[in-house]
Protein backbone atom coordinates (compact mmCIF):
# COMPACT_ATOMS: atom_id res chain seq x y z
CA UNK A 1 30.82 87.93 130.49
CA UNK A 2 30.96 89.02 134.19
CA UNK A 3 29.32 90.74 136.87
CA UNK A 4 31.94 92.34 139.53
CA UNK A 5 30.30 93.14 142.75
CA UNK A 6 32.08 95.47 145.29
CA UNK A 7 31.60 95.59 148.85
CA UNK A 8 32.86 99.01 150.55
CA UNK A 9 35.18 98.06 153.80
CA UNK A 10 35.74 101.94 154.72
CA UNK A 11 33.86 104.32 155.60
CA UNK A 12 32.71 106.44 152.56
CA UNK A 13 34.80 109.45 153.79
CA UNK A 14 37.88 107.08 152.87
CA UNK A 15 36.50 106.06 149.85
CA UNK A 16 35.40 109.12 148.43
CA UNK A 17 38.97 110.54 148.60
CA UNK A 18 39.85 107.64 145.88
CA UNK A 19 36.98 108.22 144.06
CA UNK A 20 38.25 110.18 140.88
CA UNK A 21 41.49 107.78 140.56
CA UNK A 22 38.32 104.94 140.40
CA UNK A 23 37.18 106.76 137.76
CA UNK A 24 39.84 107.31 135.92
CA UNK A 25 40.12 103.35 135.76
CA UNK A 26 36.96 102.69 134.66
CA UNK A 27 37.17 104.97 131.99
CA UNK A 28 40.22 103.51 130.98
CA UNK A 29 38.78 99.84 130.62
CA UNK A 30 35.43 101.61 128.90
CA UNK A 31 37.78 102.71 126.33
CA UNK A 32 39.11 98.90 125.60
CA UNK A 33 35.67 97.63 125.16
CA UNK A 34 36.22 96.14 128.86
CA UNK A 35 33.40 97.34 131.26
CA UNK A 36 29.92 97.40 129.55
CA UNK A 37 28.28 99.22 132.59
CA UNK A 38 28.81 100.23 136.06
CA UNK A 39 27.15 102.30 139.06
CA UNK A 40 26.63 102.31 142.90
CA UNK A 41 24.62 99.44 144.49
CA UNK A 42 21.37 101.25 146.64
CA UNK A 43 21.72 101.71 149.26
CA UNK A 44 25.51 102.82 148.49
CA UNK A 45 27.19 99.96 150.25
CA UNK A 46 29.26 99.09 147.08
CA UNK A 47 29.11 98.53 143.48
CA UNK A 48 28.75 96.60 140.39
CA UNK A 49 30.47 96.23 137.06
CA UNK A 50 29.48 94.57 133.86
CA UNK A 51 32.80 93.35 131.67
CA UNK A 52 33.60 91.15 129.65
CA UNK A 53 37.10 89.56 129.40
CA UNK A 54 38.58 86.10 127.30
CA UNK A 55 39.54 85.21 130.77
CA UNK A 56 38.57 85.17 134.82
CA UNK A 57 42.00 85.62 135.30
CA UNK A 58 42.98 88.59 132.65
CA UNK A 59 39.48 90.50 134.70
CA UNK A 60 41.54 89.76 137.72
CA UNK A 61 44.60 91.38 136.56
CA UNK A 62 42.34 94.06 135.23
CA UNK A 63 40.81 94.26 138.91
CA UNK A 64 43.99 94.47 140.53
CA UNK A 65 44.29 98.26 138.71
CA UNK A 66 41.43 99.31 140.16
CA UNK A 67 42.44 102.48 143.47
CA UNK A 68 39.66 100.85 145.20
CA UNK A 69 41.50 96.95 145.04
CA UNK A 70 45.06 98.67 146.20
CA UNK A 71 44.21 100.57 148.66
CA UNK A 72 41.78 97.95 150.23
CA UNK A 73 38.51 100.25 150.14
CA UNK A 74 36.49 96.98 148.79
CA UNK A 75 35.92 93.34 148.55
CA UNK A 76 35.59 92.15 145.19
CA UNK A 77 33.46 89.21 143.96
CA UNK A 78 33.34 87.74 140.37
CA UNK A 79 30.80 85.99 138.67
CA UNK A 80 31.07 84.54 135.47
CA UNK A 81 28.33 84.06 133.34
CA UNK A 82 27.32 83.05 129.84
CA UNK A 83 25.45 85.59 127.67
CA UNK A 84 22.24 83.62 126.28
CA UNK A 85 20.16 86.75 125.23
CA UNK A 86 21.09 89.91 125.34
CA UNK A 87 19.25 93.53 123.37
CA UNK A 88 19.71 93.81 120.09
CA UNK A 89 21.23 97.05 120.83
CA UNK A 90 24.40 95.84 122.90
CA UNK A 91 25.50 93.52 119.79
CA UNK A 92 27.74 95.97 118.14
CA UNK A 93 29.90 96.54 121.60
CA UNK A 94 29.70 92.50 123.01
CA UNK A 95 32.54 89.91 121.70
């Protein structure tokens, strides 16, 4: 499992005009059981999304996709992390 944090680099005039195309993406990777969750950080300085990949490096691929990665609206930081415990309501949609 992993938690991507994103760190805006533009001003959000820039980034809002590559908004939708973001979307787009994320929907995409919802569809193949990629992204669990995602949302804007508060104050809206960036973002965060929960995935879950059988590899750092296939999420990095997957990242490199993303409008806000190509056009170089955001940083992007990766942790990995080991699911211990999780609600019983998630276990139908975690691998």
């Amino acid at each position: 499992m992993f938690i991507i944090s994103l760190n805006y680099i533009v001003p959000l005039e820039e980034l809002d005009q590559h908004m939708e195309a973001h979307v787009q993406y994320l929907k995409k990777y919802y569809k193949a059981d990629v992204f669990i969750m995602s949302g804007r950080k508060v104050p809206r300085t960036g973002g965060v999304i929960i995935a879950q990949a059988d590899s750092k490096e296939i999420l990095e691929k997957i990242i490199a996709e993303d409008p806000f990665y190509e056009h170089k609206l955001a940083e992007f930081e990766i942790t990995e992390f080991l699911v211990s415990q999780s609600h019983p309501g998630l276990k139908d949609i975690l691998r």
